[in-house]
Protein backbone atom coordinates (compact mmCIF):
# COMPACT_ATOMS: atom_id res chain seq x y z
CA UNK A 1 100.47 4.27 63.23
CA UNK A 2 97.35 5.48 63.86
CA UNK A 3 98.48 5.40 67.76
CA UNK A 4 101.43 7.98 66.84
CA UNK A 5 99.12 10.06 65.01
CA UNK A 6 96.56 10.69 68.00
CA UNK A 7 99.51 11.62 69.97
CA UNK A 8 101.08 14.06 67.50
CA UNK A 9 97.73 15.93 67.05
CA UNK A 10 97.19 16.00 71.07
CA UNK A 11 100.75 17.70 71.46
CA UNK A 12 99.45 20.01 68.23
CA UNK A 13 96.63 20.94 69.93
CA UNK A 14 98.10 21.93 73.33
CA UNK A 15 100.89 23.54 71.66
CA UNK A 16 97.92 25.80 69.96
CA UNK A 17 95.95 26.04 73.16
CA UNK A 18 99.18 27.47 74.96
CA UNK A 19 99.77 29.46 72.28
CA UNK A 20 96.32 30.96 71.99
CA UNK A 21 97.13 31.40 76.20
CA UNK A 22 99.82 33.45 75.34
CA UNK A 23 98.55 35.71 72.95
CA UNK A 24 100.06 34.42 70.00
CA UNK A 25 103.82 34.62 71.65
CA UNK A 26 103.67 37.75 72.85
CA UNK A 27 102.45 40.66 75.32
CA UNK A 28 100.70 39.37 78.60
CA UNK A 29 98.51 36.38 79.34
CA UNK A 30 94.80 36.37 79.62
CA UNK A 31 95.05 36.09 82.76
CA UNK A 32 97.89 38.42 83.39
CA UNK A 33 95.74 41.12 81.23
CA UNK A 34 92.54 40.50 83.79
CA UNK A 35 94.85 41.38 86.45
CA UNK A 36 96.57 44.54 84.62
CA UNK A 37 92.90 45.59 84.39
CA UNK A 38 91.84 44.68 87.75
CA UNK A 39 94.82 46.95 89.38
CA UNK A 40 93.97 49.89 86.64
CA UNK A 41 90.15 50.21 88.41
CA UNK A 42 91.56 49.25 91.74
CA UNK A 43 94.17 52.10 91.22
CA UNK A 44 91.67 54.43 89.76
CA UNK A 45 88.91 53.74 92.46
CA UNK A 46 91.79 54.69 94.89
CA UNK A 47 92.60 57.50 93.03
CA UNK A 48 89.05 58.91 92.24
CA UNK A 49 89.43 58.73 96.77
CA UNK A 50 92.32 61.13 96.88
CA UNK A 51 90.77 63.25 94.32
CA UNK A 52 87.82 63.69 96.44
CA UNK A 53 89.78 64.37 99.51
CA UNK A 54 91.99 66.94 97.47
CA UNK A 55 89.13 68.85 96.25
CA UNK A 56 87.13 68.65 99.46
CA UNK A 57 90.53 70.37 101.12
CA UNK A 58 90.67 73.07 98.14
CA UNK A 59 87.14 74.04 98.93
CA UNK A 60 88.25 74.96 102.81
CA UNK A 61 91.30 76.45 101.50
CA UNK A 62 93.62 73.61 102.77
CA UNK A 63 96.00 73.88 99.80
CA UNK A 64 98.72 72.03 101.21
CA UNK A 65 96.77 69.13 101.76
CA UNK A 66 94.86 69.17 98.45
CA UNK A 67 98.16 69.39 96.39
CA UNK A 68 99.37 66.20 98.51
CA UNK A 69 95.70 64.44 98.13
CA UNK A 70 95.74 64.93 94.09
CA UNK A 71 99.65 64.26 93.65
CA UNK A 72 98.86 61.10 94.98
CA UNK A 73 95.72 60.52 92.63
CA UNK A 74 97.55 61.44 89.46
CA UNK A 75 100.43 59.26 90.00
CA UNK A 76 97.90 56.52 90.30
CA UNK A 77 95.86 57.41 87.31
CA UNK A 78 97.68 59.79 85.28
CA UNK A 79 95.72 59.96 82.28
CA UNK A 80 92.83 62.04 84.32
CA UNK A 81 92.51 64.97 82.62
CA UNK A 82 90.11 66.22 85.57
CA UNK A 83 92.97 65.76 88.19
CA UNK A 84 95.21 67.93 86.02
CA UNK A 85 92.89 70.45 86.27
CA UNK A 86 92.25 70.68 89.87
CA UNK A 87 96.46 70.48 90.38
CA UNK A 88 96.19 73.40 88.12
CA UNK A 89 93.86 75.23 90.24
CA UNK A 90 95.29 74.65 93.65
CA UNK A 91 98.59 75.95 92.09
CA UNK A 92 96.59 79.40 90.33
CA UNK A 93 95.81 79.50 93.91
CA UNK A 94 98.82 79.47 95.73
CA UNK A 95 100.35 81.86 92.74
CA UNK A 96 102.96 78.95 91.46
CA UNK A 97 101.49 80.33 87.64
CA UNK A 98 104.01 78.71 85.75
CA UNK A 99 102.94 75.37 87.17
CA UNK A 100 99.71 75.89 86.64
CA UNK A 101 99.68 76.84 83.28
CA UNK A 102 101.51 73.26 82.96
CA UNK A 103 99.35 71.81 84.51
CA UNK A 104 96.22 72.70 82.73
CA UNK A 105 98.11 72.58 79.22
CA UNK A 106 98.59 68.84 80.24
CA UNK A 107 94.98 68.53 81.44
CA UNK A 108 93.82 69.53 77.76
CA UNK A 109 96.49 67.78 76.33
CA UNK A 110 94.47 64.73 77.98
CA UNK A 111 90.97 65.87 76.92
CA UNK A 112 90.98 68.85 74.33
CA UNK A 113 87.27 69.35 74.40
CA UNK A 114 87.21 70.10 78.50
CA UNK A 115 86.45 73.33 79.03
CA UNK A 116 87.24 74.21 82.62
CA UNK A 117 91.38 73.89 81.75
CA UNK A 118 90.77 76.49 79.06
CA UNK A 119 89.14 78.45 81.57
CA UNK A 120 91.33 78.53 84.59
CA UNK A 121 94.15 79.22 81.71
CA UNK A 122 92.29 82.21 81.03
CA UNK A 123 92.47 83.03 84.83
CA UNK A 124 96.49 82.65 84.94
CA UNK A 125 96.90 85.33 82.02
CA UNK A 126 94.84 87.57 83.15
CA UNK A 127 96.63 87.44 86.14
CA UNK A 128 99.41 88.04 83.90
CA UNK A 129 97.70 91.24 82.39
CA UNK A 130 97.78 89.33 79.08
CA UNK A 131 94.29 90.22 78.18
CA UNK A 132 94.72 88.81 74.16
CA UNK A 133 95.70 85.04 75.34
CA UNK A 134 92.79 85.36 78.24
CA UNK A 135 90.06 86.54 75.90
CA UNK A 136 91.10 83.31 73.86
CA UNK A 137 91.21 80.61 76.37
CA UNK A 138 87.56 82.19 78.30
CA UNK A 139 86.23 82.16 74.74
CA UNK A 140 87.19 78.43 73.92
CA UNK A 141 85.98 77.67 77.21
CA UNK A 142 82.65 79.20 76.41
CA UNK A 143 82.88 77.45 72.73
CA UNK A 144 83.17 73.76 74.44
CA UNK A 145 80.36 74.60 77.22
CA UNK A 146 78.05 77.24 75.35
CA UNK A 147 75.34 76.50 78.10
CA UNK A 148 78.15 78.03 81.30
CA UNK A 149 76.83 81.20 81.76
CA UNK A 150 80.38 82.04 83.75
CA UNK A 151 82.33 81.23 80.40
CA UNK A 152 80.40 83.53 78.39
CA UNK A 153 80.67 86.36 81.11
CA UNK A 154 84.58 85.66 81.01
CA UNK A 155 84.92 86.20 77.63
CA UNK A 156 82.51 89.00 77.56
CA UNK A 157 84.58 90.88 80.50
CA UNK A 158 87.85 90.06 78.63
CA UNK A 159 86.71 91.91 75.80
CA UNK A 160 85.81 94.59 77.67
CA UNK A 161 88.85 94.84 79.07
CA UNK A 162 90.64 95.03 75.61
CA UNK A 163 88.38 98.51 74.87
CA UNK A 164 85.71 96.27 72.10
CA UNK A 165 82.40 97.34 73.62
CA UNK A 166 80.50 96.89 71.08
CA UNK A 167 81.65 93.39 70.49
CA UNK A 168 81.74 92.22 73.77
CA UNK A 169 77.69 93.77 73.74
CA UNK A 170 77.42 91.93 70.66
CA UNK A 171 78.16 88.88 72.30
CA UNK A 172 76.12 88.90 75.46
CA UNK A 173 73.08 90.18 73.29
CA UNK A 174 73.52 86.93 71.10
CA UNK A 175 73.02 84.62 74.09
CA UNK A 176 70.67 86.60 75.97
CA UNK A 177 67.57 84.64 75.08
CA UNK A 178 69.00 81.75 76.05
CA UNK A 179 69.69 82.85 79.10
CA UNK A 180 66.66 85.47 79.75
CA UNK A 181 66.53 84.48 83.29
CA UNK A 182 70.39 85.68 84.40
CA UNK A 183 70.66 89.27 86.26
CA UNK A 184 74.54 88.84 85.51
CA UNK A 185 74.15 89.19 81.79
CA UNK A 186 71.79 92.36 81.62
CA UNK A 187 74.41 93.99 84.87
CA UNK A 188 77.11 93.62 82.60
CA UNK A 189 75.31 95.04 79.73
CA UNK A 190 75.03 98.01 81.84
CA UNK A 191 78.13 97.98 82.71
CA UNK A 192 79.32 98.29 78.87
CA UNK A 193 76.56 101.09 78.52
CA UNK A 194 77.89 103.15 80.79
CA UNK A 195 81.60 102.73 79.27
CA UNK A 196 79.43 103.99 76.24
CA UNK A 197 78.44 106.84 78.04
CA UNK A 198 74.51 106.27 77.97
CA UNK A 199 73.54 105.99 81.45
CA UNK A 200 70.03 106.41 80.69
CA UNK A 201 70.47 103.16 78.77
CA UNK A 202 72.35 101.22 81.55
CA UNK A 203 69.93 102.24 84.24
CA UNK A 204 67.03 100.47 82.26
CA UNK A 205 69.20 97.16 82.08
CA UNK A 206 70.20 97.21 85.99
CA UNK A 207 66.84 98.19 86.73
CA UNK A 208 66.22 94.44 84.82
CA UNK A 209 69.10 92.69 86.37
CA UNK A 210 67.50 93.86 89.89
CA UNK A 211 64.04 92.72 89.17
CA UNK A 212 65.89 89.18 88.45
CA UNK A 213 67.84 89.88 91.28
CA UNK A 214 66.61 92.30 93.66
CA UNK A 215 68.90 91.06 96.63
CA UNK A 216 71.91 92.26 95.04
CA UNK A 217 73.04 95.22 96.98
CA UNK A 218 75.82 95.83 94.78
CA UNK A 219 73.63 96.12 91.83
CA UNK A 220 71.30 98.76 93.12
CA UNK A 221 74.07 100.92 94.15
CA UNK A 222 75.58 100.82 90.29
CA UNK A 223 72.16 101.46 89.42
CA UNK A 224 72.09 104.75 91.95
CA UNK A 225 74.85 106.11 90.25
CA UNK A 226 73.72 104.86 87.10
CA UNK A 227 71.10 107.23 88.01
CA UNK A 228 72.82 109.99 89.38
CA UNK A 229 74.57 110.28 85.46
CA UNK A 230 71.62 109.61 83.37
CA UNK A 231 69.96 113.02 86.06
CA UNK A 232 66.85 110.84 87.12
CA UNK A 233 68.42 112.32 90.72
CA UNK A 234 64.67 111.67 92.31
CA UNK A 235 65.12 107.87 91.99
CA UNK A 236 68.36 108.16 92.76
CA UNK A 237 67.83 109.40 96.01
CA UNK A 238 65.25 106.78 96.57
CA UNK A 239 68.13 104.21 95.85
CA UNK A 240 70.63 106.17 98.36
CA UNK A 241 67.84 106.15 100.81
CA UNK A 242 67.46 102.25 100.23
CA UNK A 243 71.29 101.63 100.23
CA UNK A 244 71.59 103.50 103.68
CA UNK A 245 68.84 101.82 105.22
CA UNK A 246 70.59 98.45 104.12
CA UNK A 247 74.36 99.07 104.97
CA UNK A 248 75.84 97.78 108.00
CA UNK A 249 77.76 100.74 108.81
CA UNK A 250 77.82 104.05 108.23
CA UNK A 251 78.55 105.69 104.44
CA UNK A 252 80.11 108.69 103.73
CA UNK A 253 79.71 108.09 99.87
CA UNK A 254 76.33 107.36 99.77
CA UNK A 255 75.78 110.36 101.76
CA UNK A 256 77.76 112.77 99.63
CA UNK A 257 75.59 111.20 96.65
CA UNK A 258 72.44 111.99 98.82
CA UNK A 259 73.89 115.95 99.12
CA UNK A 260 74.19 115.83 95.57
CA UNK A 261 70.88 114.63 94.53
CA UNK A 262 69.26 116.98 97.02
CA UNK A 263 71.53 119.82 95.14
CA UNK A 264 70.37 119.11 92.13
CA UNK A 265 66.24 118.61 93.26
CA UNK A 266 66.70 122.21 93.81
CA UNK A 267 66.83 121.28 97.86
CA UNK A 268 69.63 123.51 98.91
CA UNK A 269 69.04 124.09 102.88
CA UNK A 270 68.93 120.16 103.37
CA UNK A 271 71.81 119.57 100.64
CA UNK A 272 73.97 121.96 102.99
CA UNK A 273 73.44 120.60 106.08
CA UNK A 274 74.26 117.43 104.96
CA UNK A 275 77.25 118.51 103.34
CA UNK A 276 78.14 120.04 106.73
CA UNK A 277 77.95 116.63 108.33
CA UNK A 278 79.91 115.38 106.30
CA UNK A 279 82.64 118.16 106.37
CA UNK A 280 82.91 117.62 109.85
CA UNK A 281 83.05 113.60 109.66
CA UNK A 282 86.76 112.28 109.92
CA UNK A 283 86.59 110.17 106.95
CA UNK A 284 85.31 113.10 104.63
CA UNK A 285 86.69 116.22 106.49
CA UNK A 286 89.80 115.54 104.19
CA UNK A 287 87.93 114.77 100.80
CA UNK A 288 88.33 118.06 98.69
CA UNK A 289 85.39 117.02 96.63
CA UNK A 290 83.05 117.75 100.24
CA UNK A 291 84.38 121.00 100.66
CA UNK A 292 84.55 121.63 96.96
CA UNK A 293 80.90 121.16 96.81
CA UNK A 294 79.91 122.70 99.84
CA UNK A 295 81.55 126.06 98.36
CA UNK A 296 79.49 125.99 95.70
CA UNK A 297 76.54 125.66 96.93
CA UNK A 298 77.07 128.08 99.70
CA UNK A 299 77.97 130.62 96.98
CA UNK A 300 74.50 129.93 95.35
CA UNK A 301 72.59 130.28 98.38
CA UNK A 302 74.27 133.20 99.77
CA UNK A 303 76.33 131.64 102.57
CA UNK A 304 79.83 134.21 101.80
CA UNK A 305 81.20 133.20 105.62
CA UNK A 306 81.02 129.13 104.28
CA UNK A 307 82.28 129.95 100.85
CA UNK A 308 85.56 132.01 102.09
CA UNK A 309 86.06 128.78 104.80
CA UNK A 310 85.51 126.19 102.32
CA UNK A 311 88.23 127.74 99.96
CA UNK A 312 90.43 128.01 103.12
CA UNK A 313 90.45 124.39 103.60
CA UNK A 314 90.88 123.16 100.06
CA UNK A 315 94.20 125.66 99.83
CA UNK A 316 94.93 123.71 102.82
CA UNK A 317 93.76 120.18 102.17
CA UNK A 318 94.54 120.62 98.25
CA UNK A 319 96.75 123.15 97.89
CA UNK A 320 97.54 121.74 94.32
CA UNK A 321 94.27 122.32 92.86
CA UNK A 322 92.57 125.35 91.34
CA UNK A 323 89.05 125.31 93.56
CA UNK A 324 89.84 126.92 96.54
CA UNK A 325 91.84 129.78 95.25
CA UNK A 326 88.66 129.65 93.07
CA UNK A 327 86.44 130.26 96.20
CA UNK A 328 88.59 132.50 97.88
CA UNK A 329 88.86 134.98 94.55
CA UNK A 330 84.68 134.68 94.47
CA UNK A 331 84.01 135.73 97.95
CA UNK A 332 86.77 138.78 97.75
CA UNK A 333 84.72 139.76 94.52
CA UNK A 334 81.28 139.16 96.54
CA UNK A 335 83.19 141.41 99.00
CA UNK A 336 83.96 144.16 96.65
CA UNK A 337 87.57 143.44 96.95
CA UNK A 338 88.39 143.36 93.28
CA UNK A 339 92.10 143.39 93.15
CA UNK A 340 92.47 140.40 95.73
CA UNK A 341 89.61 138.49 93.50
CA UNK A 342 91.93 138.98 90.45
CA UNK A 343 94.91 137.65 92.48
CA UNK A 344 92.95 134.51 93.69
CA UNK A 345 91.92 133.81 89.53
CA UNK A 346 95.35 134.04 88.72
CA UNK A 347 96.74 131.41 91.01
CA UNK A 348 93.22 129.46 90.41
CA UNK A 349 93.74 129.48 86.73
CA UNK A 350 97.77 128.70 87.41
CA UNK A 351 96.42 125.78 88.93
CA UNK A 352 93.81 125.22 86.59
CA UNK A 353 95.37 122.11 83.87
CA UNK A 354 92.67 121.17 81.17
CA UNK A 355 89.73 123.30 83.10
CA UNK A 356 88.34 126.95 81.39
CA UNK A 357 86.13 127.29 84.59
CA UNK A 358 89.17 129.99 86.59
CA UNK A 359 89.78 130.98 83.12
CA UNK A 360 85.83 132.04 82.71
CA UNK A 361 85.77 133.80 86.29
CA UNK A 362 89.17 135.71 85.43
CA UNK A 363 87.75 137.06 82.40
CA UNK A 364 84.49 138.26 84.36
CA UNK A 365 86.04 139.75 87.30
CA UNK A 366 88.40 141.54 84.91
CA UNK A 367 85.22 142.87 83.16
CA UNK A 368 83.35 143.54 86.63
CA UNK A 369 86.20 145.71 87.68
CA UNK A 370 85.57 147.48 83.84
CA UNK A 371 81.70 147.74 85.32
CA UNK A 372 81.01 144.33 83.52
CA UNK A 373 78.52 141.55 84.76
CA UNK A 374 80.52 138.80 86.94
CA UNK A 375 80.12 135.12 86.82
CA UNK A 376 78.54 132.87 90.18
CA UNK A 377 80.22 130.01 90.59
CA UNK A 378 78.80 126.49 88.17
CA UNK A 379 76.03 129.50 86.29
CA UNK A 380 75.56 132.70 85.08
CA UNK A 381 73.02 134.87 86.46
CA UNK A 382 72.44 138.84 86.47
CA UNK A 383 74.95 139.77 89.49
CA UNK A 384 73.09 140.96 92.80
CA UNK A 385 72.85 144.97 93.20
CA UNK A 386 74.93 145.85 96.42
């Protein structure tokens, strides 16, 4: 009895013991669940490989390759959120939009919190000119990484681009002690104060952003023009000067800003000669603003010869716009020639859209030829006794 007994509990207890093996009857083994494990790293190690490879090939533009390199790692390891996101950027790059929109959708599906997806979505609509749903996703992105200067500047720049100013100032100013340090911030602020037309205000913040960052070339030219519009036009032609001495090749625009600063410092005889150059340089001898300029100030110095040439050439350059019938009517007046002076105003001010300036000179010349006092050309001074 007590034999059968001791064999009844041994076949109890290895019935319990293979039971316990088996998980309780179902789902794998122990040992089959080590092993499930073992090829989930194994696969993921592998995986993590082809990731590396596909973002090493993104960074030298080998998109091909990358999107073969991370196809491979995600079927391995699907549940990567971060290989979602780098399929989503190799597609943003190759303009498949659609798919990468998927793709990053998935890759927060994965891992709501990570903040690059959000981004990169951001990216595809603003590609899409859908500057509501990109000002959300750079914002959420900059909500889940508040310490990524680059989100905050997205989100900033999206609301600029949706006309809030003062919000997207509102903003930057709110995380500008945090970040004291970053040129970007205080350039963008200048940026938005020159949208709110104070340039006087936006050259003191890229005159910050340049101490922070004085190898920026691009920021000391915004801050020459800056410059140019808030009239500090002696430091702005100290910035030209700069500029020119730093650029590579040659610049007609920073030259025609150097004429125009030297204008308005009252420097005419250099101003003119450089707007001669210029005039007679093949990428500005077609620019009506050159010749427009050059007219004026060769009315205001005198120059009549220059001032009936320079209207010439815009009626030939430009024959749409009002300026050089403008300077053609002033020098026939300078001439005495009244009647042809009236003729010029007419087709000036025909010409003329939203400006009263051919309007203005009309009204004079038609008052001059009464014995009235006649208008120069930008001010009003007494007219010069012939």
């Amino acid at each position: 009895m007590r034999t059968r007994n001791a064999a009844a509990a041994t076949i109890l207890a290895s019935a319990l013991l293979g039971l316990a093996a088996c998980g309780g009857g179902s789902g794998p083994s122990y040992r089959e669940q080590v092993r499930i494990d073992a090829n989930e790293r194994f696969n993921l190690v592998n995986a993590q490989l082809n990731f590396d490879q596909a973002r090493q090939a993104f960074d030298c533009g080998q998109f091909d390759r990358a999107m073969k390199e991370i196809e491979v790692a995600i079927a391995r390891s699907p549940s990567q959120a971060s290989f979602h996101v780098l399929k989503g950027r190799i597609l943003l790059e190759t303009h498949r939009l659609e798919q990468a929109v998927a793709a990053l959708d998935r890759a927060r599906e994965l891992e709501p919190a990570r903040a690059e997806a959000s981004y990169f979505t951001g990216v595809v609509y603003e590609r899409w000119s859908n500057d509501d749903a990109a000002h959300s996703h750079y914002l959420a992105a900059f909500d889940r990484e508040p310490t990524n200067v680059g989100y905050l500047l997205a989100a900033a720049e999206s609301m600029i681009s949706l006309g809030r100013y003062e919000e997207s100032r509102a903003l930057v100013e709110s995380k500008q002690e945090y970040f004291e340090n970053n040129a970007a911030l205080r350039h963008l602020l200048g940026q938005i104060a020159l949208l709110q037309h104070d340039p006087a205000r936006a050259v003191a913040l890229f005159s910050e952003a340049r101490l922070l960052d004085p190898d920026d070339v691009n920021l000391l030219e915004e801050l020459a023009r800056a410059q140019y519009e808030a009239g500090d036009f002696a430091r702005c032609l100290q910035s030209v000067c700069q500029l020119q001495e730093l650029a590579k090749n040659d610049r007609p625009d920073l030259r025609l800003l150097e004429a125009r600063c030297l204008t308005a410092l009252g420097r005419e005889q250099e101003a003119r000669e450089l707007y001669l150059k210029l005039s007679r340089s093949s990428p500005t001898s077609s620019d009506p603003n050159v010749w427009i300029e050059l007219g004026a100030l060769a009315y205001d110095i005198g120059d009549d010869r220059r001032v009936a040439q320079c209207g010439q050439q815009l009626v030939s350059i430009a024959p749409h716009r009002f300026e050089g019938y403008l300077l053609k009517g002033l020098f026939e007046s300078r001439q005495g020639h009244g009647d042809e002076a009236i003729a010029f105003m007419r087709e000036a001010v025909a010409r003329a859209g939203g400006s009263e300036l051919p309007q203005l000179a009309l009204a004079e010349e038609l008052r001059r030829a009464s014995g009235e006092q006649a208008l120069t050309f930008g001010r009003e001074e007494p007219a010069s006794p012939r």
